[in-house]
C-alpha atoms as a PDB file:
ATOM      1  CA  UNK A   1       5.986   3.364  -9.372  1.00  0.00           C
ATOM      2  CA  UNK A   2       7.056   6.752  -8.259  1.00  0.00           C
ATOM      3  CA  UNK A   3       6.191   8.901 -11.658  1.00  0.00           C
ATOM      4  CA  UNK A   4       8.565  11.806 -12.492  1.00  0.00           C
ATOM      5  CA  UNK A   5       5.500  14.551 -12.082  1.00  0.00           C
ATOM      6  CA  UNK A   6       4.886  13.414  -8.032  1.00  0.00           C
ATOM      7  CA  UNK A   7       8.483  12.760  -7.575  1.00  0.00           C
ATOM      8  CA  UNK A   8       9.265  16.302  -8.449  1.00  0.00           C
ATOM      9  CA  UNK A   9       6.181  17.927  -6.759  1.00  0.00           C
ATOM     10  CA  UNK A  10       6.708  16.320  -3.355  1.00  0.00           C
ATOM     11  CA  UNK A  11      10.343  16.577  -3.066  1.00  0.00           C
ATOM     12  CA  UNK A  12       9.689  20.261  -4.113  1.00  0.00           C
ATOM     13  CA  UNK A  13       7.264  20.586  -1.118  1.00  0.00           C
ATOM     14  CA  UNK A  14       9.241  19.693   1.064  1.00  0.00           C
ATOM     15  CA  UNK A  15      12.419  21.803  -0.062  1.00  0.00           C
ATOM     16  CA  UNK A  16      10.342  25.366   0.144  1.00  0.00           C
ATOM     17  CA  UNK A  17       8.664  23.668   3.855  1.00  0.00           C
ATOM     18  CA  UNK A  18      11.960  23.257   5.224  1.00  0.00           C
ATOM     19  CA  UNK A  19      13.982  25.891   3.357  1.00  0.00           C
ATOM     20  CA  UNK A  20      10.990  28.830   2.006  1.00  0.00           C
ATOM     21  CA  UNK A  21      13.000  31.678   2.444  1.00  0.00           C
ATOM     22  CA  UNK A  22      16.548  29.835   1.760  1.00  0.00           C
ATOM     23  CA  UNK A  23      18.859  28.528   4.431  1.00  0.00           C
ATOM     24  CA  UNK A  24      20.232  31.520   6.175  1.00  0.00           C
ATOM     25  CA  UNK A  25      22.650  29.536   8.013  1.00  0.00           C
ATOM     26  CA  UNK A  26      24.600  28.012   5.233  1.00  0.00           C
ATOM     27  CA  UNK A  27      24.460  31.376   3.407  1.00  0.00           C
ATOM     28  CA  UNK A  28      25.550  33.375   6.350  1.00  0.00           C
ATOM     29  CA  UNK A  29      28.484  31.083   7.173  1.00  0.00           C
ATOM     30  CA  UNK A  30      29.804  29.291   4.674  1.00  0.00           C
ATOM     31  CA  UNK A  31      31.540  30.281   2.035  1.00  0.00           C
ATOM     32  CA  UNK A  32      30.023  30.582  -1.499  1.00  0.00           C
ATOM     33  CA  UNK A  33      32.694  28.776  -3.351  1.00  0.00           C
ATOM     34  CA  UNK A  34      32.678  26.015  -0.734  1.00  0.00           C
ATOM     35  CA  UNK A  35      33.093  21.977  -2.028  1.00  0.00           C
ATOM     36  CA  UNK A  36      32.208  19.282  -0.493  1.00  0.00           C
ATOM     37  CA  UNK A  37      31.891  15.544  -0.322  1.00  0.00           C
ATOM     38  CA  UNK A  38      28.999  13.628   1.552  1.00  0.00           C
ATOM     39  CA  UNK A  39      28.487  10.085   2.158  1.00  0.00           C
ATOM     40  CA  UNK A  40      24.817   8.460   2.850  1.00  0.00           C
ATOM     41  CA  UNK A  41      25.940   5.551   5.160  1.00  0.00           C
ATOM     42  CA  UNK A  42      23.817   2.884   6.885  1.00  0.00           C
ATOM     43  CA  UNK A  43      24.024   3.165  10.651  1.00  0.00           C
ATOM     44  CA  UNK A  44      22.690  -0.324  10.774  1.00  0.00           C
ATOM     45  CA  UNK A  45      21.481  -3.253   8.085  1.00  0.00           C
ATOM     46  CA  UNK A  46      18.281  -2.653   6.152  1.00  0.00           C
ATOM     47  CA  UNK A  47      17.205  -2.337   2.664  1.00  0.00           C
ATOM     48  CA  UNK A  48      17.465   0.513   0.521  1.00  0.00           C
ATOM     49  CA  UNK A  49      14.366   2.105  -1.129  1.00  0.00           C
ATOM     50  CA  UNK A  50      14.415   6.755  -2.301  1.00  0.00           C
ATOM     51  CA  UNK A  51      17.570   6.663  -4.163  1.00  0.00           C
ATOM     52  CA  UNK A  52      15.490   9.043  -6.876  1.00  0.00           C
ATOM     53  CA  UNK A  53      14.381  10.813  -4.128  1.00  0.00           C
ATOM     54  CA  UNK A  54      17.440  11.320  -2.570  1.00  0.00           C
ATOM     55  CA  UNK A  55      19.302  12.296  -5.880  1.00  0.00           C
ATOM     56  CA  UNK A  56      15.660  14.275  -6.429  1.00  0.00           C
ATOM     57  CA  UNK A  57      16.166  16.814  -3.306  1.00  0.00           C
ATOM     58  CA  UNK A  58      19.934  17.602  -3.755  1.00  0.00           C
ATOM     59  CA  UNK A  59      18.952  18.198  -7.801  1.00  0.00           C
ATOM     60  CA  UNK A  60      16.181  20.706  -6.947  1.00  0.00           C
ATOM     61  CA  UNK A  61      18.442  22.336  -4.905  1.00  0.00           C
ATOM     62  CA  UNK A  62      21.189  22.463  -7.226  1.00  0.00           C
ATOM     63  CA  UNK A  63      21.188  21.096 -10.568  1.00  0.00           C
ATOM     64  CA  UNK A  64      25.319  21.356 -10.245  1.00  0.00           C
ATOM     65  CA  UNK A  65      25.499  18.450  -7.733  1.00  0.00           C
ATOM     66  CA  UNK A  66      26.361  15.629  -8.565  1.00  0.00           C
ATOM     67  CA  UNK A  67      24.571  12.001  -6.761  1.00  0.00           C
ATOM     68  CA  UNK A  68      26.595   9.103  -7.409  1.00  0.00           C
ATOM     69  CA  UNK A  69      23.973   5.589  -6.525  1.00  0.00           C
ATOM     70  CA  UNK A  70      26.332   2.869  -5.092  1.00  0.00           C
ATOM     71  CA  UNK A  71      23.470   0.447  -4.519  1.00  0.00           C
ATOM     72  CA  UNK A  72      19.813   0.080  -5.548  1.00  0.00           C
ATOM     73  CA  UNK A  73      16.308  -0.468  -4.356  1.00  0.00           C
ATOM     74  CA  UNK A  74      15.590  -3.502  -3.084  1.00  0.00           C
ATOM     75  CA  UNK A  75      19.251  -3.942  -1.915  1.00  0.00           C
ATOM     76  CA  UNK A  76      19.863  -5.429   0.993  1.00  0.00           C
ATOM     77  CA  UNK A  77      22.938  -3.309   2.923  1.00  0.00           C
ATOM     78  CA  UNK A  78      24.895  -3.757   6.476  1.00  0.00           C
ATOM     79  CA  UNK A  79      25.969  -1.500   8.924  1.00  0.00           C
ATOM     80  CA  UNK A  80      28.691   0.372   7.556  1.00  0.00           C
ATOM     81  CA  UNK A  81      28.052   0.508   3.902  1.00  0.00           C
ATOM     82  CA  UNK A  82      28.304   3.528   2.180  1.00  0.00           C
ATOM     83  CA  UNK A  83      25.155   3.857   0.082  1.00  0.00           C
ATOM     84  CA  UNK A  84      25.315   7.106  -1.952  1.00  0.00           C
ATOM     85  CA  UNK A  85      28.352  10.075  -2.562  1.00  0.00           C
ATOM     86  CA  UNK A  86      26.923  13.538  -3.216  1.00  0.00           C
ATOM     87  CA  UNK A  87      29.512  16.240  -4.474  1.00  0.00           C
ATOM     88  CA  UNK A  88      28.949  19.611  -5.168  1.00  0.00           C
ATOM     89  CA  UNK A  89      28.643  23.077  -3.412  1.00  0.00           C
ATOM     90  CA  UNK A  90      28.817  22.540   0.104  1.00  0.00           C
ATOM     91  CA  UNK A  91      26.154  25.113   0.862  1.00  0.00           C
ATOM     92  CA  UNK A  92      23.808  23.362  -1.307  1.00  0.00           C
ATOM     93  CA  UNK A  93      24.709  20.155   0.190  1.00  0.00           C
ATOM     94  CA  UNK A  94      23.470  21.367   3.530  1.00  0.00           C
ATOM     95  CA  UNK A  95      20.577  22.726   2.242  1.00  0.00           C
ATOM     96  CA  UNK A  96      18.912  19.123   0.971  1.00  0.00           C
ATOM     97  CA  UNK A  97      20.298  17.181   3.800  1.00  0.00           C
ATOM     98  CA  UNK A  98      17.359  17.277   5.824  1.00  0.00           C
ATOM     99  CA  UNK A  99      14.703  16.216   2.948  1.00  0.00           C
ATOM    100  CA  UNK A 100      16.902  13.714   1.476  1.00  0.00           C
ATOM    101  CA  UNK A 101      17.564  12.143   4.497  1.00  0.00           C
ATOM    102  CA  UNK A 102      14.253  12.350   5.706  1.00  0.00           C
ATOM    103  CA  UNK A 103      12.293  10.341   2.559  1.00  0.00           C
ATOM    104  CA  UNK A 104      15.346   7.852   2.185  1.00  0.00           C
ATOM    105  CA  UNK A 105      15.558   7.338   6.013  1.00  0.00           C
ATOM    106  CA  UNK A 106      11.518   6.541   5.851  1.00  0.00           C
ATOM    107  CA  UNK A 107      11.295   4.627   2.552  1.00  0.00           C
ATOM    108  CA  UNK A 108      13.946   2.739   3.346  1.00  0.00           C
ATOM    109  CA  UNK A 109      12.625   1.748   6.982  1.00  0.00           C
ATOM    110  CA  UNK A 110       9.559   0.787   4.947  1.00  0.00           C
ATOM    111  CA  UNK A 111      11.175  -1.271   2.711  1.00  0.00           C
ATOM    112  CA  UNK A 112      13.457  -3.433   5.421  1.00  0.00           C
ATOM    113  CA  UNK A 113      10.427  -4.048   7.772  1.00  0.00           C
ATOM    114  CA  UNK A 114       8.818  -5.272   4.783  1.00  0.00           C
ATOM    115  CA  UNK A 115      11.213  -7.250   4.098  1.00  0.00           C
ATOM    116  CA  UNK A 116      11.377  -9.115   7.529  1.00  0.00           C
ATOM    117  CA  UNK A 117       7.638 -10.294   6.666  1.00  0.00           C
ATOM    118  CA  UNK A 118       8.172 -11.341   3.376  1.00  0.00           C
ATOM    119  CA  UNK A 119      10.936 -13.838   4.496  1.00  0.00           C
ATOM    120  CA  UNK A 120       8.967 -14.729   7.240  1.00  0.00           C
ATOM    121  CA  UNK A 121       6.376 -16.481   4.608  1.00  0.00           C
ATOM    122  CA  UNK A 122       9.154 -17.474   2.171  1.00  0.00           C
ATOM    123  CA  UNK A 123       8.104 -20.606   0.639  1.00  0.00           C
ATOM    124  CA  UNK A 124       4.494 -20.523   0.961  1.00  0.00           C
ATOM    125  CA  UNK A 125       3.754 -18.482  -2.075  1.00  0.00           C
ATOM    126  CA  UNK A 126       1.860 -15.719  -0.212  1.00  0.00           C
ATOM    127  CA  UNK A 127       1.584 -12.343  -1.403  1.00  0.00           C
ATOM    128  CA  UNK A 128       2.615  -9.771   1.447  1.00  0.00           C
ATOM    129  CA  UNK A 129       0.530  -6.613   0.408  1.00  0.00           C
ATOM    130  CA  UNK A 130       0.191  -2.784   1.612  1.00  0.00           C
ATOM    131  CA  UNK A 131      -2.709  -0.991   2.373  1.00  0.00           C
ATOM    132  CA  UNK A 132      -4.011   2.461   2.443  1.00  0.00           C
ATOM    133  CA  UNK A 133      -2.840   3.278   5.760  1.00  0.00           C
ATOM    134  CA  UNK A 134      -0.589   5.156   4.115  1.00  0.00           C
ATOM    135  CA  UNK A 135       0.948   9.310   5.107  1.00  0.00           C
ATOM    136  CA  UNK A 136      -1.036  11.359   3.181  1.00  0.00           C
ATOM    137  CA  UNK A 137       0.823  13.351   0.456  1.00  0.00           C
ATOM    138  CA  UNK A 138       3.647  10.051   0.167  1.00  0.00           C
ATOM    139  CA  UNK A 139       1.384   6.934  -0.964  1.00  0.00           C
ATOM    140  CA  UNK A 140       2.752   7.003  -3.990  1.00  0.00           C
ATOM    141  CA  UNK A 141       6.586   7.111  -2.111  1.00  0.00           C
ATOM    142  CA  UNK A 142       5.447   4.497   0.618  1.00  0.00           C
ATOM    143  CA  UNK A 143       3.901   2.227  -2.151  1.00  0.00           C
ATOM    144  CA  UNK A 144       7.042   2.123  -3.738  1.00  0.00           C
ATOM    145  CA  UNK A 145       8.769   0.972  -0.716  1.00  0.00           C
ATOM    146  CA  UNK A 146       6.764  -1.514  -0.120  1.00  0.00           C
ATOM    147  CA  UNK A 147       7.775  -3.431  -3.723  1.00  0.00           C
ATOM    148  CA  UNK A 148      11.427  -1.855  -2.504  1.00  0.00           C
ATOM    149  CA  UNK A 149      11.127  -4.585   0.584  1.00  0.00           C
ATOM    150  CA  UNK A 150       9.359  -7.578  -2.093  1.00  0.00           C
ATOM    151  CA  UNK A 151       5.725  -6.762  -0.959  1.00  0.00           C
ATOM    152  CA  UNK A 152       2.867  -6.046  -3.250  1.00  0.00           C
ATOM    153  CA  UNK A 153       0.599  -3.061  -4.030  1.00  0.00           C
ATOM    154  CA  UNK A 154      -3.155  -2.871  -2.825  1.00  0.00           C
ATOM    155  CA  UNK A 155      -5.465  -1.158  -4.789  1.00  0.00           C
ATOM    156  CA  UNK A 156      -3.869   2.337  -4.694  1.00  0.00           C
ATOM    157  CA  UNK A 157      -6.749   4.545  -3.851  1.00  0.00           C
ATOM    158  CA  UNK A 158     -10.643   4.079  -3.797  1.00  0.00           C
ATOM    159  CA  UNK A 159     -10.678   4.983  -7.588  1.00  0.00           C
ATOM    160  CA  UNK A 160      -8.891   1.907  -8.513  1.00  0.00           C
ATOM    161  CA  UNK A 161     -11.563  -0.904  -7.247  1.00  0.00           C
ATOM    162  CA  UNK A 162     -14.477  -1.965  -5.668  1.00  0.00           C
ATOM    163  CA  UNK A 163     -13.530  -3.635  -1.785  1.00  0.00           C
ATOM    164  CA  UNK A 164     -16.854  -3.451   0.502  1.00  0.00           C
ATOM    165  CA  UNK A 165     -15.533  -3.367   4.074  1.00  0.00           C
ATOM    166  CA  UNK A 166     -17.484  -3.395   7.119  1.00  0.00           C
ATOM    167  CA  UNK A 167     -18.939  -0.313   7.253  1.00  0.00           C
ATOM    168  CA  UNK A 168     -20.168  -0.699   3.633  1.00  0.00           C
ATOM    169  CA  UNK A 169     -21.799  -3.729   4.325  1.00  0.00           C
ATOM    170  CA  UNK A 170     -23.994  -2.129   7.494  1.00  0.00           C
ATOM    171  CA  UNK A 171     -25.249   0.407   5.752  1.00  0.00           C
ATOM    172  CA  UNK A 172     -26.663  -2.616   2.949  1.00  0.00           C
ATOM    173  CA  UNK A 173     -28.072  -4.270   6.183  1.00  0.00           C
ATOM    174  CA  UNK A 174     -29.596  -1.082   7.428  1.00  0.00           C
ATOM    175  CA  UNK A 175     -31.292  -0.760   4.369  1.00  0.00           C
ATOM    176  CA  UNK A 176     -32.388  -4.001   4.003  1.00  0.00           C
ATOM    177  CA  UNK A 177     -30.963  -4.811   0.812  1.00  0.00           C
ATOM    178  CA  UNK A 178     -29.629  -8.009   0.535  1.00  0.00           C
ATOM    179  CA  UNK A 179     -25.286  -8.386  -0.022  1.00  0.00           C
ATOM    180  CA  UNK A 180     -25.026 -11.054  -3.024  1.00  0.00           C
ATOM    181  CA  UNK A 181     -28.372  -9.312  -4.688  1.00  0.00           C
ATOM    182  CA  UNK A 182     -26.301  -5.756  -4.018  1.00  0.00           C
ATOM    183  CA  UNK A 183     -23.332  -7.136  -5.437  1.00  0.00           C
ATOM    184  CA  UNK A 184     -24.449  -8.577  -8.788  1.00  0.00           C
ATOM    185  CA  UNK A 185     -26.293  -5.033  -9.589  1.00  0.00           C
ATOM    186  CA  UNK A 186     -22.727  -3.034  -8.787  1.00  0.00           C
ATOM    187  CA  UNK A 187     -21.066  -5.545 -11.118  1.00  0.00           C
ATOM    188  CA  UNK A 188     -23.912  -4.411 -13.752  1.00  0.00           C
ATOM    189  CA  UNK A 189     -22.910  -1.159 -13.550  1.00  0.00           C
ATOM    190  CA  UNK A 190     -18.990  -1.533 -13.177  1.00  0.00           C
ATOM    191  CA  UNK A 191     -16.502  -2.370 -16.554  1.00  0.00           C
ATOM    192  CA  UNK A 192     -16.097  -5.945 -16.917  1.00  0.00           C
ATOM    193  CA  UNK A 193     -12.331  -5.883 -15.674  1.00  0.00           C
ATOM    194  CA  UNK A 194     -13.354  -3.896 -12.092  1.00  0.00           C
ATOM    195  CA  UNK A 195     -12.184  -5.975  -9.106  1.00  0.00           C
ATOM    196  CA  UNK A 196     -14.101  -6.313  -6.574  1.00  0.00           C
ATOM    197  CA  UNK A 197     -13.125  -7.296  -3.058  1.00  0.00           C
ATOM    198  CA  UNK A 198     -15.793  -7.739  -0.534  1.00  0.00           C
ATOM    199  CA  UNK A 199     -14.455  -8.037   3.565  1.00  0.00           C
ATOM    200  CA  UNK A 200     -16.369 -10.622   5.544  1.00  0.00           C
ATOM    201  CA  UNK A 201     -15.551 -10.874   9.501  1.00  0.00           C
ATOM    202  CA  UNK A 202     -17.624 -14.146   9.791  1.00  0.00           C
ATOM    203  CA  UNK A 203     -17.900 -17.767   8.447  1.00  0.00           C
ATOM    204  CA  UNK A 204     -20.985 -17.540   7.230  1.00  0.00           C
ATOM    205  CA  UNK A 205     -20.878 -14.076   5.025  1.00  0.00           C
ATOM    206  CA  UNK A 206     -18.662 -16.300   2.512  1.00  0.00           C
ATOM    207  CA  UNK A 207     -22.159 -18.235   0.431  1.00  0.00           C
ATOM    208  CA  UNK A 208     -23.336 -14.633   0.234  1.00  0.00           C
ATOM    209  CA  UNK A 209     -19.910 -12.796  -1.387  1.00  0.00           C
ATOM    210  CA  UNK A 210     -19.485 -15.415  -3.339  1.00  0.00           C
ATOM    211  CA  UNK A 211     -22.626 -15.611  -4.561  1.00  0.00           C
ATOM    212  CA  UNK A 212     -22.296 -12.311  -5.528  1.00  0.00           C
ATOM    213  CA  UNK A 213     -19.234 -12.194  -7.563  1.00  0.00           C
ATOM    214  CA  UNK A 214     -16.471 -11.041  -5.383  1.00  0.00           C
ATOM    215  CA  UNK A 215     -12.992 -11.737  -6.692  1.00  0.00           C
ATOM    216  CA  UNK A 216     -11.015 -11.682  -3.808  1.00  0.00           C
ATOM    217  CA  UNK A 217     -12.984 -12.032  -0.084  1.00  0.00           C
ATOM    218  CA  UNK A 218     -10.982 -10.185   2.720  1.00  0.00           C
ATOM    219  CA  UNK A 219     -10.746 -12.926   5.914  1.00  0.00           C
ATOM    220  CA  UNK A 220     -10.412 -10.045   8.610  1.00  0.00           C
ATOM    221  CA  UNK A 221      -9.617 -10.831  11.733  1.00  0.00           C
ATOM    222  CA  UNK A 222      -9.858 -14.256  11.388  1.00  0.00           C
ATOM    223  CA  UNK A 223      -8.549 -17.313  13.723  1.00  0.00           C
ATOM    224  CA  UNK A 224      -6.060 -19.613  12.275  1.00  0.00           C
ATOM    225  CA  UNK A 225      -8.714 -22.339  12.313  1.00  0.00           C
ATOM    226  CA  UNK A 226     -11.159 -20.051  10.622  1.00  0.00           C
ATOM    227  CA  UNK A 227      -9.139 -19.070   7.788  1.00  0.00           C
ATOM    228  CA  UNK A 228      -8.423 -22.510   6.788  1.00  0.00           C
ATOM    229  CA  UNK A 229     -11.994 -23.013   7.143  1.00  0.00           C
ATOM    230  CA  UNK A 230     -12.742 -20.280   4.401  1.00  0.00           C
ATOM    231  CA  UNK A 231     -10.142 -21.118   2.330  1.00  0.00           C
ATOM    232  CA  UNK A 232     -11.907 -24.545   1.944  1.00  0.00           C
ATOM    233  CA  UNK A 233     -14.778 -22.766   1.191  1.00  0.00           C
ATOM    234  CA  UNK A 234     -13.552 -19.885  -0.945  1.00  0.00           C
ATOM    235  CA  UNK A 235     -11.973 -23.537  -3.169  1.00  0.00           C
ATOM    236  CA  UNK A 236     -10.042 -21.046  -5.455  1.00  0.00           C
ATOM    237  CA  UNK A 237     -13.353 -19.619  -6.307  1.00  0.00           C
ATOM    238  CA  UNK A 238     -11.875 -16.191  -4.983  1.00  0.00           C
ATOM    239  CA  UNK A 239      -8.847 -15.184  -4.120  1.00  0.00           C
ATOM    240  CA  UNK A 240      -7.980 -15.435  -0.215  1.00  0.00           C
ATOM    241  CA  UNK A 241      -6.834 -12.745   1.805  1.00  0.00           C
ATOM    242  CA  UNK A 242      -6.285 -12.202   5.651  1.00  0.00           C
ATOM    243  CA  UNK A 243      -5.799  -9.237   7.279  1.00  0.00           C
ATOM    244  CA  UNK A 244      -5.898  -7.982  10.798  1.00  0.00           C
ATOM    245  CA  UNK A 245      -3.627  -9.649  14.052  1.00  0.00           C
ATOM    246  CA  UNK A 246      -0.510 -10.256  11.554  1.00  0.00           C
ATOM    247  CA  UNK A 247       2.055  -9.390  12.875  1.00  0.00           C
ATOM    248  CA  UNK A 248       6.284 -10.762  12.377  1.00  0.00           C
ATOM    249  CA  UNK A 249       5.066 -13.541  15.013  1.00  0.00           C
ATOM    250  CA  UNK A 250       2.052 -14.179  13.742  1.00  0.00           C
ATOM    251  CA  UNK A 251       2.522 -13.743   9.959  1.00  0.00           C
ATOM    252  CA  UNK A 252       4.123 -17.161   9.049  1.00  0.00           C
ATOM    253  CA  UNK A 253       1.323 -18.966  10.874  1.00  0.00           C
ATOM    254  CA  UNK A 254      -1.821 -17.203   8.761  1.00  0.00           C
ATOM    255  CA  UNK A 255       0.227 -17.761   5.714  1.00  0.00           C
ATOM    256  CA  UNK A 256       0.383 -21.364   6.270  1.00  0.00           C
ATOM    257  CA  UNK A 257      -3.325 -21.580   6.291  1.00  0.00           C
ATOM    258  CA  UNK A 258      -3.351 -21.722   2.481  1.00  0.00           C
ATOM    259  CA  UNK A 259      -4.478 -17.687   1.922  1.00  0.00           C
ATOM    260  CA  UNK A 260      -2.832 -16.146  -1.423  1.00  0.00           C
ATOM    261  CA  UNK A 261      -2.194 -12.759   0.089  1.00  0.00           C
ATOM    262  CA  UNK A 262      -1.899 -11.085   3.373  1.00  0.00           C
ATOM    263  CA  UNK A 263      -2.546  -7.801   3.729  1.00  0.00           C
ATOM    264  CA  UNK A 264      -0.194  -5.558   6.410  1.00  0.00           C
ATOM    265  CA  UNK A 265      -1.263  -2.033   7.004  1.00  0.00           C
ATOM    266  CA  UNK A 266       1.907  -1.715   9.914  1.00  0.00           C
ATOM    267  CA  UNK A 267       4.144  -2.003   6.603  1.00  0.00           C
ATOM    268  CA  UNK A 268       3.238   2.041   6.398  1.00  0.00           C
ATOM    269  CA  UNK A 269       1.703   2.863   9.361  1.00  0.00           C
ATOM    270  CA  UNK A 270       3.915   1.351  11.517  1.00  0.00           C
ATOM    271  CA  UNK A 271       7.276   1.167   9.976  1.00  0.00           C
ATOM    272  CA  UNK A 272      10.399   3.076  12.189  1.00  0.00           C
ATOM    273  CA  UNK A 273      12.751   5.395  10.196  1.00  0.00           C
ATOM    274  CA  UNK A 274      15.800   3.561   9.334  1.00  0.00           C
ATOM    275  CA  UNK A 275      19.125   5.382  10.582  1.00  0.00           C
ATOM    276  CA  UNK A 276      21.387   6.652   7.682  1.00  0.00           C
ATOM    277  CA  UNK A 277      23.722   9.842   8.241  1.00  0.00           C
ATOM    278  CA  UNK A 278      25.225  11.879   5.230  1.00  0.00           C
ATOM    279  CA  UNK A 279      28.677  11.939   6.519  1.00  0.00           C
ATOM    280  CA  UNK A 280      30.402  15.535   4.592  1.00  0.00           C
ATOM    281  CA  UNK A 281      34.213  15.129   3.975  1.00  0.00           C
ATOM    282  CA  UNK A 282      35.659  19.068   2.969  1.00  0.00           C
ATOM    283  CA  UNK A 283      36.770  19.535  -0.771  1.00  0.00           C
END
């Protein structure tokens, strides 16, 4: 969820980035008592995710303008469709077009790729889930996109709970403490409702993070035969994830190993801006 406070901070950003001193060109040329009409239309099928965000930029600019919604997020659109109608002072218009297209163009792009994955899996009951791999500045944007598309939320930042990756779990071995005995004492020390994920790249890490009270044990980069394998083993004790090699091809196959969730980071890092024009019509 996209709260009012960051909605209005970053959209203001990027406003005074693109426009600090005001936009000459629309001042210089265009008429001050100017109208206009502009339509946000989908240059090809997708799903929509930043209609707040696009209603957000041409509002900053100019509280007079007026953003009519024609469809939602998480609607799916074709080619052709016009999405949005923004009326108001055509210099203003002008003005936000670049930001609003911008976050719309890249939310939404988010949104339909994540889309493609979760049908890929439909019917098996597996969670498709972001990561952090996210543009710093826009999690919060790109998170939202995600859900946009049908996917699920990660933990959103290393605030919000404990997940031991790889490098964590050298630096144990370096210091020769031992991973279920390091576990148990951070679950000592954590609130009881803390979730703790714990990444294992091997077979035989799985006694160990169990052992230690992980809720959810990250299968990263695991074959298809090895993450059935741990899913026998995990025997709803933890929660399943895979991650790493999923991509649209191979996404359908990992979720039919019996995982819960499958966690994408090409959802953000990865996903191409979908192409939507506002199209101005003179009023």
């Amino acid at each position: 969820m996209i709260t009012p406070a960051t909605l209005e901070r970053t959209v203001r950003a990027a406003l005074e980035e693109d426009a600090p001193w005001g936009d000459i060109t629309s001042i210089a040329l265009l008429p001050e008592d100017a109208t206009a009409t502009a339509d946000l239309v989908a240059r090809e099928d997708g799903v929509l995710s930043g209609g707040d965000v696009f209603s957000a930029a041409f509002a900053l600019t100019d509280p007079a303008v007026r953003v009519d919604l024609h469809f939602a997020d998480g609607d799916r659109f074709t080619a052709g469709d016009v999405l949005a109608s923004v009326t108001g002072s055509a210099r203003s218009l002008l003005t936000a077009e670049r930001v609003a297209l911008n976050f719309t163009q890249r939310m939404s792009g988010i949104a339909t790729l994540t889309a493609q994955y979760v049908d890929a899996v439909s019917g098996t009951g597996v969670r498709i889930a972001d990561t952090r791999k996210t543009t710093p500045g826009l999690r919060e944007f790109e998170r939202h996109a995600v859900v946009s598309g049908g996917g699920s939320n990660h933990r959103r930042s290393l605030s919000d709970a404990v997940m031991a990756k790889d490098n964590h779990l050298a630096v144990l071995r370096s210091s020769g403490q031992d991973l279920a005995t390091a576990l148990r004492s951070a679950l000592g020390s954590l609130p009881h409702t803390t979730h703790v994920v714990v990444e294992v790249d091997r077979i035989d890490q799985i006694a160990a993070v169990l052992d230690g009270g992980a809720d959810t044990v990250l299968l990263d980069n695991f074959s298809l035969d090895d993450l059935r394998t741990g899913v026998a083993l995990l025997a709803g004790r933890a929660v399943a994830e895979a991650s790493g090699g999923v991509n649209l091809e191979t996404v359908r196959a990992i979720a039919e190993t019996g995982v819960q969730v499958i966690s994408v980071g090409a959802l953000t890092h990865s996903a191409r801006a979908l192409d939507l024009g506002l199209d101005l019509r003179i009023g």
